[in-house]
Protein backbone atom coordinates (compact mmCIF):
# COMPACT_ATOMS: atom_id res chain seq x y z
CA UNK A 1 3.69 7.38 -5.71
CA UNK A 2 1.84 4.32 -6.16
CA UNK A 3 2.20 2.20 -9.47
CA UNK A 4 0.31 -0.34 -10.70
CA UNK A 5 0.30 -3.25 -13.22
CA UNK A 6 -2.64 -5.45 -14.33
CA UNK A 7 -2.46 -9.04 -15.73
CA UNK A 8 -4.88 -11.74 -16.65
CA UNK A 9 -7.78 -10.02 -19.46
CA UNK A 10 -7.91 -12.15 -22.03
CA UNK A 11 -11.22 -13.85 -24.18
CA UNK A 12 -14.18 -16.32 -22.67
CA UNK A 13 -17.43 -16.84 -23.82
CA UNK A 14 -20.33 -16.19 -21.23
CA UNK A 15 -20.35 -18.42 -18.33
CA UNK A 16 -17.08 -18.60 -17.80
CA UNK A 17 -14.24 -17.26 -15.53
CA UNK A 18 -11.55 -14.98 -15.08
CA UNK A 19 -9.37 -13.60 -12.42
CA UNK A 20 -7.49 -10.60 -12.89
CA UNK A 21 -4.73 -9.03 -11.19
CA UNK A 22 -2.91 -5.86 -10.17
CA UNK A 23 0.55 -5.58 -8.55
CA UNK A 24 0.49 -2.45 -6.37
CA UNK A 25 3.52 -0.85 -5.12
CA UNK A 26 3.46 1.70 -2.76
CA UNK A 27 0.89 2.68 0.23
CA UNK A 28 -2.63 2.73 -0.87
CA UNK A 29 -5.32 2.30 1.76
CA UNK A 30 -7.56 2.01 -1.23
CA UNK A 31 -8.09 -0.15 -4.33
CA UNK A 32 -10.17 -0.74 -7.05
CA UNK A 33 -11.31 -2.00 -10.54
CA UNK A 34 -13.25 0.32 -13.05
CA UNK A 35 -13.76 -0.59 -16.54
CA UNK A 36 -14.78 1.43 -19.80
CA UNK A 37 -16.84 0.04 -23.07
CA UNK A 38 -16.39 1.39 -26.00
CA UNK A 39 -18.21 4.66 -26.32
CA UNK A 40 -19.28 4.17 -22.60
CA UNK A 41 -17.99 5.75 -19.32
CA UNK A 42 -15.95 4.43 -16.64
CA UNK A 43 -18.01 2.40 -14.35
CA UNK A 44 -16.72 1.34 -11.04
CA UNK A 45 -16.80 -2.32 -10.72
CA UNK A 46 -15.53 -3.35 -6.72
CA UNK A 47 -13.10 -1.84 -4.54
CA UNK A 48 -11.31 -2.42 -1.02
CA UNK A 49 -9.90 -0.88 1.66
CA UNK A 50 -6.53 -2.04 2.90
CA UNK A 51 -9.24 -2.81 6.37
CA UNK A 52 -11.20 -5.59 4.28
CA UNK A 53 -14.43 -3.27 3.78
CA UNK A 54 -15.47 -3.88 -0.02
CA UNK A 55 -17.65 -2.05 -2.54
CA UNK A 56 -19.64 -3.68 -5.02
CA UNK A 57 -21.81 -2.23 -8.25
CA UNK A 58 -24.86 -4.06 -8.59
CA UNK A 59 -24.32 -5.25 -11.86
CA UNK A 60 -21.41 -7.42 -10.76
CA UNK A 61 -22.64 -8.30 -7.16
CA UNK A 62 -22.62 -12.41 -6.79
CA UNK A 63 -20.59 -12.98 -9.51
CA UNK A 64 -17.22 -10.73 -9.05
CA UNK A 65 -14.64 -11.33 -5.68
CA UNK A 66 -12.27 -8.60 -5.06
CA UNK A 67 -9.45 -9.53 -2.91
CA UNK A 68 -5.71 -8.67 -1.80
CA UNK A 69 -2.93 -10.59 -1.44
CA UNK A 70 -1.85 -9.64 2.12
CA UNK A 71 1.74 -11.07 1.60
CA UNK A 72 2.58 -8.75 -1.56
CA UNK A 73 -0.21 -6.41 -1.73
CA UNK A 74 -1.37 -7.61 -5.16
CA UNK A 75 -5.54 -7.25 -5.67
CA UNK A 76 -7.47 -9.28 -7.70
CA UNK A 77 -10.45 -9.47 -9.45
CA UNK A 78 -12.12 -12.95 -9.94
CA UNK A 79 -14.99 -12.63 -11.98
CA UNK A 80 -17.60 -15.42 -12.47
CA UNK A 81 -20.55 -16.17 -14.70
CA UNK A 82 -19.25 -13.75 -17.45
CA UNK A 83 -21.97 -11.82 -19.89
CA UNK A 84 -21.35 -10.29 -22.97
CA UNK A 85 -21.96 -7.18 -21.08
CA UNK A 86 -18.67 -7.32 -18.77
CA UNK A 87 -16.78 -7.18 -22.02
CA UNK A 88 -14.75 -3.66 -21.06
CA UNK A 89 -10.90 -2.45 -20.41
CA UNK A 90 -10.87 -3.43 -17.04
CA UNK A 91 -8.75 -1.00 -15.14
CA UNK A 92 -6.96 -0.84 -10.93
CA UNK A 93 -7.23 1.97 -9.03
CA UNK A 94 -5.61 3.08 -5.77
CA UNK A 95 -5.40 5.71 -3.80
CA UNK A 96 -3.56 6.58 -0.81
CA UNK A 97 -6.91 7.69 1.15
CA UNK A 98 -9.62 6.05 2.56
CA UNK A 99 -12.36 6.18 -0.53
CA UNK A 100 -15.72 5.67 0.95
CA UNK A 101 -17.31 5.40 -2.70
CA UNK A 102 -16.54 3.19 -5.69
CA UNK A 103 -15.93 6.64 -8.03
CA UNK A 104 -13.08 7.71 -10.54
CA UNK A 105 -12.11 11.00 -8.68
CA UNK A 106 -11.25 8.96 -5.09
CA UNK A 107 -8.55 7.25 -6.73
CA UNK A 108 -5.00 9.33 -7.81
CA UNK A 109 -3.00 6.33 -9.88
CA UNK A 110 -4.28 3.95 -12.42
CA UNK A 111 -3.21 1.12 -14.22
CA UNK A 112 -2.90 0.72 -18.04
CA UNK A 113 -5.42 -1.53 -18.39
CA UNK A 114 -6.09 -5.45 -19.50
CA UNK A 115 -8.96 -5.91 -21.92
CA UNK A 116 -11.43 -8.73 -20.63
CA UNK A 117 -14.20 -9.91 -24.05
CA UNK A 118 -16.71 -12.13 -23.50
CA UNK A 119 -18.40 -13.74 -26.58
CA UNK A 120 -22.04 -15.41 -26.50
């Protein structure tokens, strides 16, 4: 079993910053964020592997940093140069496999979510 908690949504108008995180607890080779609109789908947003390889969708590529805490196995999200568009439930992900694709069905156990709104 593998649980997981996020922290750190919250409200910022565009241009500005936020860093999420996830406390993980259990094994999970794999890790991710996703995040759903209203009346949108889940969208994968980054995701890495317990070796360092990360995933990025090209809507958040050179502005979002996924990491993970090495000491305590927490990931993070830091996102940068927020849009209007990134406002979503931003949810983690992990899995105890080795996803090779940032997709919903790779990953088992989710998080409840932290909402992230970003006002123009």
């Amino acid at each position: 079993q593998v649980h997981l908690v996020e922290s750190g949504g919250g409200s910022v108008q565009a241009g500005g910053s936020l860093k999420l995180s996830c406390a993980v607890s259990g094994l999970a080779h794999s890790r991710a964020w996703f995040r759903q609109a209203p009346a949108k789908e889940r969208e994968g947003v980054a995701q890495i592997n317990t070796n360092g390889h990360t995933i990025y969708a090209d809507s958040v590529k050179d502005r979002f940093i996924i990491s993970q805490d090495s000491a305590n196995g927490t990931l993070h999200l830091q996102m940068n140069s927020l849009k209007p568009e990134d406002t979503a439930m931003y949810y983690c992900a992990a899995d105890p496999g080795w996803s090779r694709s940032l997709a919903s069905w790779n990953f088992a156990f989710w998080g409840q979510g932290t909402q992230v709104t970003v006002s123009s």
